[in-house]
N, C-alpha and C. Protein backbone atom coordinates (compact mmCIF):
# COMPACT_ATOMS: atom_id res chain seq x y z
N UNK A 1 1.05 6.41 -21.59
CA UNK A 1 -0.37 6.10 -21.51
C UNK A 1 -0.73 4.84 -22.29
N UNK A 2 -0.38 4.52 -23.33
CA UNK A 2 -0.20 3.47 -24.39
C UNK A 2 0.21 2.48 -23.66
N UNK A 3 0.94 2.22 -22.73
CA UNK A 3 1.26 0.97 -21.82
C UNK A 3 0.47 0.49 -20.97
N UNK A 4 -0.47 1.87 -20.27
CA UNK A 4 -1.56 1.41 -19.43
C UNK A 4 -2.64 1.11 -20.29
N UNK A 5 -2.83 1.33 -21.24
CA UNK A 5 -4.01 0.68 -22.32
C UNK A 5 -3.30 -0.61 -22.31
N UNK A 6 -2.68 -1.03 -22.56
CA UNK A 6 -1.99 -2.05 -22.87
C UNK A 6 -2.27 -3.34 -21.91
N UNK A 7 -1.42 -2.84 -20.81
CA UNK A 7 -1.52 -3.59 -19.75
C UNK A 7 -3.26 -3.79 -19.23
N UNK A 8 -3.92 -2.55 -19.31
CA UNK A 8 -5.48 -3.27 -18.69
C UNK A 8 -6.20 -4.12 -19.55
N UNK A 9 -6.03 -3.97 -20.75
CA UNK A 9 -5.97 -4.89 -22.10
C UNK A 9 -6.03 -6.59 -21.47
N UNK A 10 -4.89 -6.73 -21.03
CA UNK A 10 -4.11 -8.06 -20.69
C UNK A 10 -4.91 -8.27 -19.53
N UNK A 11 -4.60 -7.17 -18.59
CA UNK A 11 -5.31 -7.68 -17.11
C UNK A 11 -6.78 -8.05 -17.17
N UNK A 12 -7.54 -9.16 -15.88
CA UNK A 12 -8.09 -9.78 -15.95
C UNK A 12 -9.61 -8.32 -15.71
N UNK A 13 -10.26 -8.02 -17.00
CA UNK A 13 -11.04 -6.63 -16.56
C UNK A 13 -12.18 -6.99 -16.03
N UNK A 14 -12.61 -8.01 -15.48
CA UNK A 14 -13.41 -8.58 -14.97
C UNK A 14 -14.04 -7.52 -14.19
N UNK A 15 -12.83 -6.88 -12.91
CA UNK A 15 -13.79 -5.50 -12.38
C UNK A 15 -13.95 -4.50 -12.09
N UNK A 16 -13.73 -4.58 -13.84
CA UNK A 16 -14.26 -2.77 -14.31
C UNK A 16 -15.87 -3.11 -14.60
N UNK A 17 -16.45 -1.77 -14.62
CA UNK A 17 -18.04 -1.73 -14.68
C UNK A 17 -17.98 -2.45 -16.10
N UNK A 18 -19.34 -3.07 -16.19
CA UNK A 18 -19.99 -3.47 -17.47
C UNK A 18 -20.21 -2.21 -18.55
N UNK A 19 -20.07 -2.55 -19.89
CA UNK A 19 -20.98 -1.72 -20.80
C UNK A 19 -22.00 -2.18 -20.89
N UNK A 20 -23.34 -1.91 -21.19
CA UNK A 20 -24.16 -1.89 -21.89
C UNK A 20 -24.46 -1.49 -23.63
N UNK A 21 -24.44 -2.30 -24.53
CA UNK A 21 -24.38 -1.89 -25.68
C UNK A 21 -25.75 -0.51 -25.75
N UNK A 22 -26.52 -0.89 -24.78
CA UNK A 22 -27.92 -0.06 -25.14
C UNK A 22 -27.54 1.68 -25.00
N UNK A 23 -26.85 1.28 -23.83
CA UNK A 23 -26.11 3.02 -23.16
C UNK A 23 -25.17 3.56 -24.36
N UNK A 24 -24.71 3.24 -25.44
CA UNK A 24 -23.75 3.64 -26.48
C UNK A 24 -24.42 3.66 -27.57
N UNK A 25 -23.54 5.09 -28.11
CA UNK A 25 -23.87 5.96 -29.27
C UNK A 25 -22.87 5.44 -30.23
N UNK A 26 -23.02 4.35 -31.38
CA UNK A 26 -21.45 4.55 -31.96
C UNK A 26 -21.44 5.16 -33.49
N UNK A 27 -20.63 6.16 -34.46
CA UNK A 27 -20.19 6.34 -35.32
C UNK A 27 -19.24 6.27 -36.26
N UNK A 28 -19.43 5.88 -36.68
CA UNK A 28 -17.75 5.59 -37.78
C UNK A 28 -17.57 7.18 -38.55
N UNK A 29 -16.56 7.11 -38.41
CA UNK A 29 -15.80 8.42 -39.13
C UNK A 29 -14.54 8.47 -39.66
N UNK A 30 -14.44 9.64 -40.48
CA UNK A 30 -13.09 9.94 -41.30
C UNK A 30 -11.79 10.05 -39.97
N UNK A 31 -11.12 9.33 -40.16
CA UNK A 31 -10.07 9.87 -39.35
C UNK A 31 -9.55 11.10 -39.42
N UNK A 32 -8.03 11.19 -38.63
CA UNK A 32 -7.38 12.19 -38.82
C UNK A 32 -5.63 12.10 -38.59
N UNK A 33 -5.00 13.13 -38.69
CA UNK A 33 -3.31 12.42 -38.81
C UNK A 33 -3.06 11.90 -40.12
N UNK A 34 -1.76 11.52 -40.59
CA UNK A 34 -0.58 10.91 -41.05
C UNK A 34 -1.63 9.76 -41.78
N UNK A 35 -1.39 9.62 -42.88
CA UNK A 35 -1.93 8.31 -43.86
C UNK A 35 -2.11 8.27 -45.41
N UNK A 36 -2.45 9.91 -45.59
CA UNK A 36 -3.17 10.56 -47.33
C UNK A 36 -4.30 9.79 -47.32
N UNK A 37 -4.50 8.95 -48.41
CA UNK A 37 -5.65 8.80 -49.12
C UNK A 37 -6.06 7.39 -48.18
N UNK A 38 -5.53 6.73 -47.66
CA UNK A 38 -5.60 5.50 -46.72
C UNK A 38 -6.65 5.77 -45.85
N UNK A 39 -6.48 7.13 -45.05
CA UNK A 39 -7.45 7.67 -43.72
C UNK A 39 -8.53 8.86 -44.31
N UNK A 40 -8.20 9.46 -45.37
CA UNK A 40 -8.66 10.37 -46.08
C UNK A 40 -9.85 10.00 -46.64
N UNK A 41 -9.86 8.21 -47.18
CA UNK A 41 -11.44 7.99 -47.80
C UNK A 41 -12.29 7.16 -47.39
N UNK A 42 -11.25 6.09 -45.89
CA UNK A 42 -11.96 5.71 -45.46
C UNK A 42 -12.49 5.74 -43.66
N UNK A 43 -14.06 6.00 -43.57
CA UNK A 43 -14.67 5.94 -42.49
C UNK A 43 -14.22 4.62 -41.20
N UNK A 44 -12.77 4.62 -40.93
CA UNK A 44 -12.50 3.54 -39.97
C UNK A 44 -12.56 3.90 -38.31
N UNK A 45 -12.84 5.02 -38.25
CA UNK A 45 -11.93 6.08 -37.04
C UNK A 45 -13.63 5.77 -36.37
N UNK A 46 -13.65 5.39 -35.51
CA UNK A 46 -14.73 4.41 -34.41
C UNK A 46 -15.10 6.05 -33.37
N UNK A 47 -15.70 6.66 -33.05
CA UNK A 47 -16.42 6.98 -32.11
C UNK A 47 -17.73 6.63 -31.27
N UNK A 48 -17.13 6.98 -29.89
CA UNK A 48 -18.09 5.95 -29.53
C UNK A 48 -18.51 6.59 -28.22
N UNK A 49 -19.64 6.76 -27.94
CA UNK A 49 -20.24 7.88 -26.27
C UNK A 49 -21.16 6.98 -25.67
N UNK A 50 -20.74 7.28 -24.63
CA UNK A 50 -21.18 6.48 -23.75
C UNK A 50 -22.50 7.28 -22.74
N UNK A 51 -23.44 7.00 -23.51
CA UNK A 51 -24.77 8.61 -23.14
C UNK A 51 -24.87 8.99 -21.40
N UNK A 52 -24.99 7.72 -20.60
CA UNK A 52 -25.22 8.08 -19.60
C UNK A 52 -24.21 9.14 -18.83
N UNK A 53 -23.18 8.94 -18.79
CA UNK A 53 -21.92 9.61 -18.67
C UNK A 53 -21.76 10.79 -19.36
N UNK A 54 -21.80 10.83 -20.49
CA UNK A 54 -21.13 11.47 -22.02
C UNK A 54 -20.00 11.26 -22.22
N UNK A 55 -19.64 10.23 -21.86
CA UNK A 55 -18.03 10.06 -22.06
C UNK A 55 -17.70 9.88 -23.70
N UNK A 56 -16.75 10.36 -24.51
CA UNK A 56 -16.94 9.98 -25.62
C UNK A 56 -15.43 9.76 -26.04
N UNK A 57 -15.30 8.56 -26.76
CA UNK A 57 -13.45 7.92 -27.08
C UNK A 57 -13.72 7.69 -28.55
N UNK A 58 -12.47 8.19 -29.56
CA UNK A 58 -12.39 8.54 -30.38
C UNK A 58 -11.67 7.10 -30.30
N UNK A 59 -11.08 6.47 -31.51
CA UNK A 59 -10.18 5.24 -32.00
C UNK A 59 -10.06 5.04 -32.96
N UNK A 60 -8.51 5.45 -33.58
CA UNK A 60 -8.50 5.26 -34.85
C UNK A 60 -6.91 4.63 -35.00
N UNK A 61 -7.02 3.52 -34.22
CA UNK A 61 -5.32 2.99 -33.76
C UNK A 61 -5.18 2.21 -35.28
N UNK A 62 -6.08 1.51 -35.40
CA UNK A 62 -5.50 0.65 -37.10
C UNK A 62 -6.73 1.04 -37.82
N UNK A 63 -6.38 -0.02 -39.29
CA UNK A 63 -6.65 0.64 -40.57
C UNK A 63 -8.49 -0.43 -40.47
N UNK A 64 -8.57 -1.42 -39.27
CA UNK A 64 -9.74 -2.39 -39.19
C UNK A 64 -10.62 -1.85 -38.19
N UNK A 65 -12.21 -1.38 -38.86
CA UNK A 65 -12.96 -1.09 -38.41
C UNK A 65 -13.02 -1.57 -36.59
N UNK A 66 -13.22 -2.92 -37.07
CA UNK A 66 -13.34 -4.32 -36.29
C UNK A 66 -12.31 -4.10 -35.07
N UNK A 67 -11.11 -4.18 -35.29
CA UNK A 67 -9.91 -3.41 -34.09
C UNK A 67 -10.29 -2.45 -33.70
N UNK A 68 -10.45 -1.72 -34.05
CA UNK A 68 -10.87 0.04 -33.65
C UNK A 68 -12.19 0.04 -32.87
N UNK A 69 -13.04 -1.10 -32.89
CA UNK A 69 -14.35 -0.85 -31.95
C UNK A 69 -13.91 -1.38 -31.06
N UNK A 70 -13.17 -2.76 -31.32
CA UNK A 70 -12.72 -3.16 -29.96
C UNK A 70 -12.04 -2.61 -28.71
N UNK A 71 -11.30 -1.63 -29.80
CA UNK A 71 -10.40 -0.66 -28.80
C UNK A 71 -11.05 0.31 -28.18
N UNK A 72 -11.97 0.94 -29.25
CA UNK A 72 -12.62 1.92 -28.32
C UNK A 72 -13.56 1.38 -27.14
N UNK A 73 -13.73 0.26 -27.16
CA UNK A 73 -14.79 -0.25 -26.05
C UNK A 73 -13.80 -0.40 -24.88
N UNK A 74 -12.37 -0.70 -24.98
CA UNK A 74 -11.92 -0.89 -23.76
C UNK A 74 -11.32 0.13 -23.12
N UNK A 75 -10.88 1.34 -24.23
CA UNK A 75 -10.43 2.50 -23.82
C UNK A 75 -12.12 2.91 -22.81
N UNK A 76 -12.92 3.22 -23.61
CA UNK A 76 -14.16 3.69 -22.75
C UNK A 76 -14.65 2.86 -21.49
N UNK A 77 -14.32 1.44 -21.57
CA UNK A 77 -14.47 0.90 -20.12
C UNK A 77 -13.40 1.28 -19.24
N UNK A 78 -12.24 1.49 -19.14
CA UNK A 78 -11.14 2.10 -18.55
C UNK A 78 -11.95 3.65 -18.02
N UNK A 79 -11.96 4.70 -19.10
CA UNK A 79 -12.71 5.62 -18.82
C UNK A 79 -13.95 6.05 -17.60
N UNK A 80 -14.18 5.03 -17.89
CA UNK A 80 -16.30 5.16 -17.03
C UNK A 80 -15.72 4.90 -15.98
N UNK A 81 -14.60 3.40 -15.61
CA UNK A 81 -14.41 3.05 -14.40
C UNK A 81 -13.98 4.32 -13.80
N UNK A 82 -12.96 4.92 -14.15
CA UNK A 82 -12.19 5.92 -13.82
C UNK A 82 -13.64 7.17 -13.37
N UNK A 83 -14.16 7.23 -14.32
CA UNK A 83 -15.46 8.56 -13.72
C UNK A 83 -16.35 8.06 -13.05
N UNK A 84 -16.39 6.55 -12.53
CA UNK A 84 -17.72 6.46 -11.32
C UNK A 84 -16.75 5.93 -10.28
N UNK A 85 -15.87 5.56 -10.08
CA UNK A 85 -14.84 5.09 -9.18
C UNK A 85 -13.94 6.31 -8.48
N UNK A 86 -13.69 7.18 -9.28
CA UNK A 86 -12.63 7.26 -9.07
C UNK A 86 -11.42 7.24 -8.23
N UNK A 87 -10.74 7.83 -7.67
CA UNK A 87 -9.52 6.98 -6.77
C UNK A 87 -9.88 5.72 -6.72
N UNK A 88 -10.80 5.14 -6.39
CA UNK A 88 -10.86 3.50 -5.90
C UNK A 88 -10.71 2.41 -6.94
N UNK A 89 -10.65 3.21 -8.70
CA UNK A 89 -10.78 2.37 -9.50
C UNK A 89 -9.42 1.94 -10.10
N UNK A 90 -9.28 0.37 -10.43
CA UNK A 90 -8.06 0.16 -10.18
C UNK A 90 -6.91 0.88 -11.61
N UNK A 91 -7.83 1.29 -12.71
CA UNK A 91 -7.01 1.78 -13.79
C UNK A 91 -6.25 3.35 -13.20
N UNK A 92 -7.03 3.73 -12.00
CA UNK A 92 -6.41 5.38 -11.35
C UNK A 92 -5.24 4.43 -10.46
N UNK A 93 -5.30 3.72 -9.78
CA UNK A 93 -4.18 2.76 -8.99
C UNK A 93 -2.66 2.51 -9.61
N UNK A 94 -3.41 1.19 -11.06
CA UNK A 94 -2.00 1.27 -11.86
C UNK A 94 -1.20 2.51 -12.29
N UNK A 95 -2.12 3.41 -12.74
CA UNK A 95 -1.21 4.83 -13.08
C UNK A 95 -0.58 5.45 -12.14
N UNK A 96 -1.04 5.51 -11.06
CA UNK A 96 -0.45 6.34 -9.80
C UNK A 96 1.05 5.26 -9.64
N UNK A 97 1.32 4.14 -9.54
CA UNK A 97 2.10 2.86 -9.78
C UNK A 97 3.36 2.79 -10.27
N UNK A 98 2.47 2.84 -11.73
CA UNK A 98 3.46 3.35 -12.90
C UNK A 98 4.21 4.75 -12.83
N UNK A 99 3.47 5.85 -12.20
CA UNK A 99 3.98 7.25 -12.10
C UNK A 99 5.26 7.16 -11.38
N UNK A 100 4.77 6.53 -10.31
CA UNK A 100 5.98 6.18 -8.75
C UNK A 100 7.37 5.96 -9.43
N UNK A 101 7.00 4.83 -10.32
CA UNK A 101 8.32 4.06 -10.87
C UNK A 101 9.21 5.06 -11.50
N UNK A 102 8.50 5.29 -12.53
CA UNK A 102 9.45 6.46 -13.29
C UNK A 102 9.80 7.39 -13.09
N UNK A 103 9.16 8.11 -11.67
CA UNK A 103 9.84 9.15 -10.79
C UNK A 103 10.96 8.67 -10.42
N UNK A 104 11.05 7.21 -9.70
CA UNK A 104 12.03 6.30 -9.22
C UNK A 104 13.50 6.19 -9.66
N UNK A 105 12.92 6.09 -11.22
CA UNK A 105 13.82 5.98 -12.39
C UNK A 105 14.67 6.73 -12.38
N UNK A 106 13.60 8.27 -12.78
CA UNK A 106 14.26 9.88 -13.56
C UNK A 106 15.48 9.97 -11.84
N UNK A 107 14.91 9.84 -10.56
CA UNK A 107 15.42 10.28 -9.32
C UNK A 107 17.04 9.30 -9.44
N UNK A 108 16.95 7.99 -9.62
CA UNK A 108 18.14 6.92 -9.96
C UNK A 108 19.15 7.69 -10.63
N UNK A 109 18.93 7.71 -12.11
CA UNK A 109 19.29 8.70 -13.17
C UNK A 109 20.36 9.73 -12.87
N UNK A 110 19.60 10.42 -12.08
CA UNK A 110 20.26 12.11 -11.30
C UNK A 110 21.23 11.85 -10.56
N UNK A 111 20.81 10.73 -9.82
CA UNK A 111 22.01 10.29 -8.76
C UNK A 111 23.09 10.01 -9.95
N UNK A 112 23.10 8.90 -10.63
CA UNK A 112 24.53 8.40 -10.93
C UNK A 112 24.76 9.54 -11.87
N UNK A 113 24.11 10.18 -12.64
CA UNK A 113 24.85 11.77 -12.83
C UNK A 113 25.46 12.41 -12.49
N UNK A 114 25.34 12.53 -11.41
CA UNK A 114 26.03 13.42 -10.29
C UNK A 114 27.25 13.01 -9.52
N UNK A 115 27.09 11.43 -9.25
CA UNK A 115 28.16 11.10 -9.32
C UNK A 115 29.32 10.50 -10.04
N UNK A 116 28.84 10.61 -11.43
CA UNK A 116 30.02 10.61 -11.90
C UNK A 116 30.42 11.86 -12.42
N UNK A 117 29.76 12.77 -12.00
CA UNK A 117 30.41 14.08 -12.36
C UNK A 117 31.36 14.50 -11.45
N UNK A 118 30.65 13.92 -10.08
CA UNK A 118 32.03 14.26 -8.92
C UNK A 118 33.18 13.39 -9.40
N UNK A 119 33.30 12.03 -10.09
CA UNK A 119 34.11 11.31 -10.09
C UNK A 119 34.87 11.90 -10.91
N UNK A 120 34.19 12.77 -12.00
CA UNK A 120 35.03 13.39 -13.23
C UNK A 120 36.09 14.59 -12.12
N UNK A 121 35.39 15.26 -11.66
CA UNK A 121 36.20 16.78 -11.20
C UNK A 121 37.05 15.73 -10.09
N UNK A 122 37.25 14.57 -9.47
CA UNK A 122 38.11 14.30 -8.68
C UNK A 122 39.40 14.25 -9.40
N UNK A 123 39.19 13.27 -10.36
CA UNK A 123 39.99 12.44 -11.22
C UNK A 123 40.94 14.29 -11.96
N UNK A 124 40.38 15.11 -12.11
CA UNK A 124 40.78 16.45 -12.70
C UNK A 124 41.66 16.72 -11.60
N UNK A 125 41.46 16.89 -10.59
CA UNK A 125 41.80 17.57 -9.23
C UNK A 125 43.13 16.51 -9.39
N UNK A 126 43.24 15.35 -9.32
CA UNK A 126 44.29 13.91 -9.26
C UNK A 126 45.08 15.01 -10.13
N UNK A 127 44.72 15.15 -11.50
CA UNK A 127 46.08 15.29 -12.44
C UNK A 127 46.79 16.14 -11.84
N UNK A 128 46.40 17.28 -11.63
CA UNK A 128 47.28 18.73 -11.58
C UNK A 128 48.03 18.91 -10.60
């Protein structure tokens, strides 16, 4: 999932829906997870709802307020597209994409498994 954030990141998001800053609720908060006293005292962890919708994306990827809104704004534009689009929106597209491939992959995989397992029991069958 981290790759498709990634990649729509990069891609040109030109057309995914707009935010409106007016339509968003945002809060800063205590994180959560792995850190002790780092995430423990400070309010970096970005929530952010998107009222009309209620969509709401949590972000607490780094230790900078400033990163973390950014992120949550694009995670939640990804989001909305995905809930007023859906199938047609292109972040449901790339994933379906990406899914294909790595089915592609795991299916590749199995094959040459298999055959070199036949190659093993031939090569057995040779000695004896």
């Amino acid at each position: 999932a981290a790759s498709l954030l990634q990649a729509a990141g990069k891609r040109s998001s030109s057309n995914l829906l707009e935010l409106t800053e007016a339509e968003l609720e945002e809060q800063f908060v205590r994180g959560d997870g792995p850190g002790g006293q780092a995430t423990n005292k400070t309010n970096n962890c970005v929530v952010l709802k998107h009222i009309p919708s209620g969509i709401v994306v949590k972000c607490h990827q780094t230790r900078s307020v400033e990163q973390n809104r950014k992120m949550a704004r694009e995670i939640l534009r990804e989001k909305i597209d995905l809930f007023y689009k859906g199938e047609a929106s292109d972040v449901y597209k790339e994933k379906k994409a990406s899914e294909k491939k790595k089915q592609e992959k795991k299916r590749r995989a199995k094959e040459n498994l298999e055959r070199k397992r036949h190659f093993k029991e031939m090569q057995q069958l040779d000695k004896k």
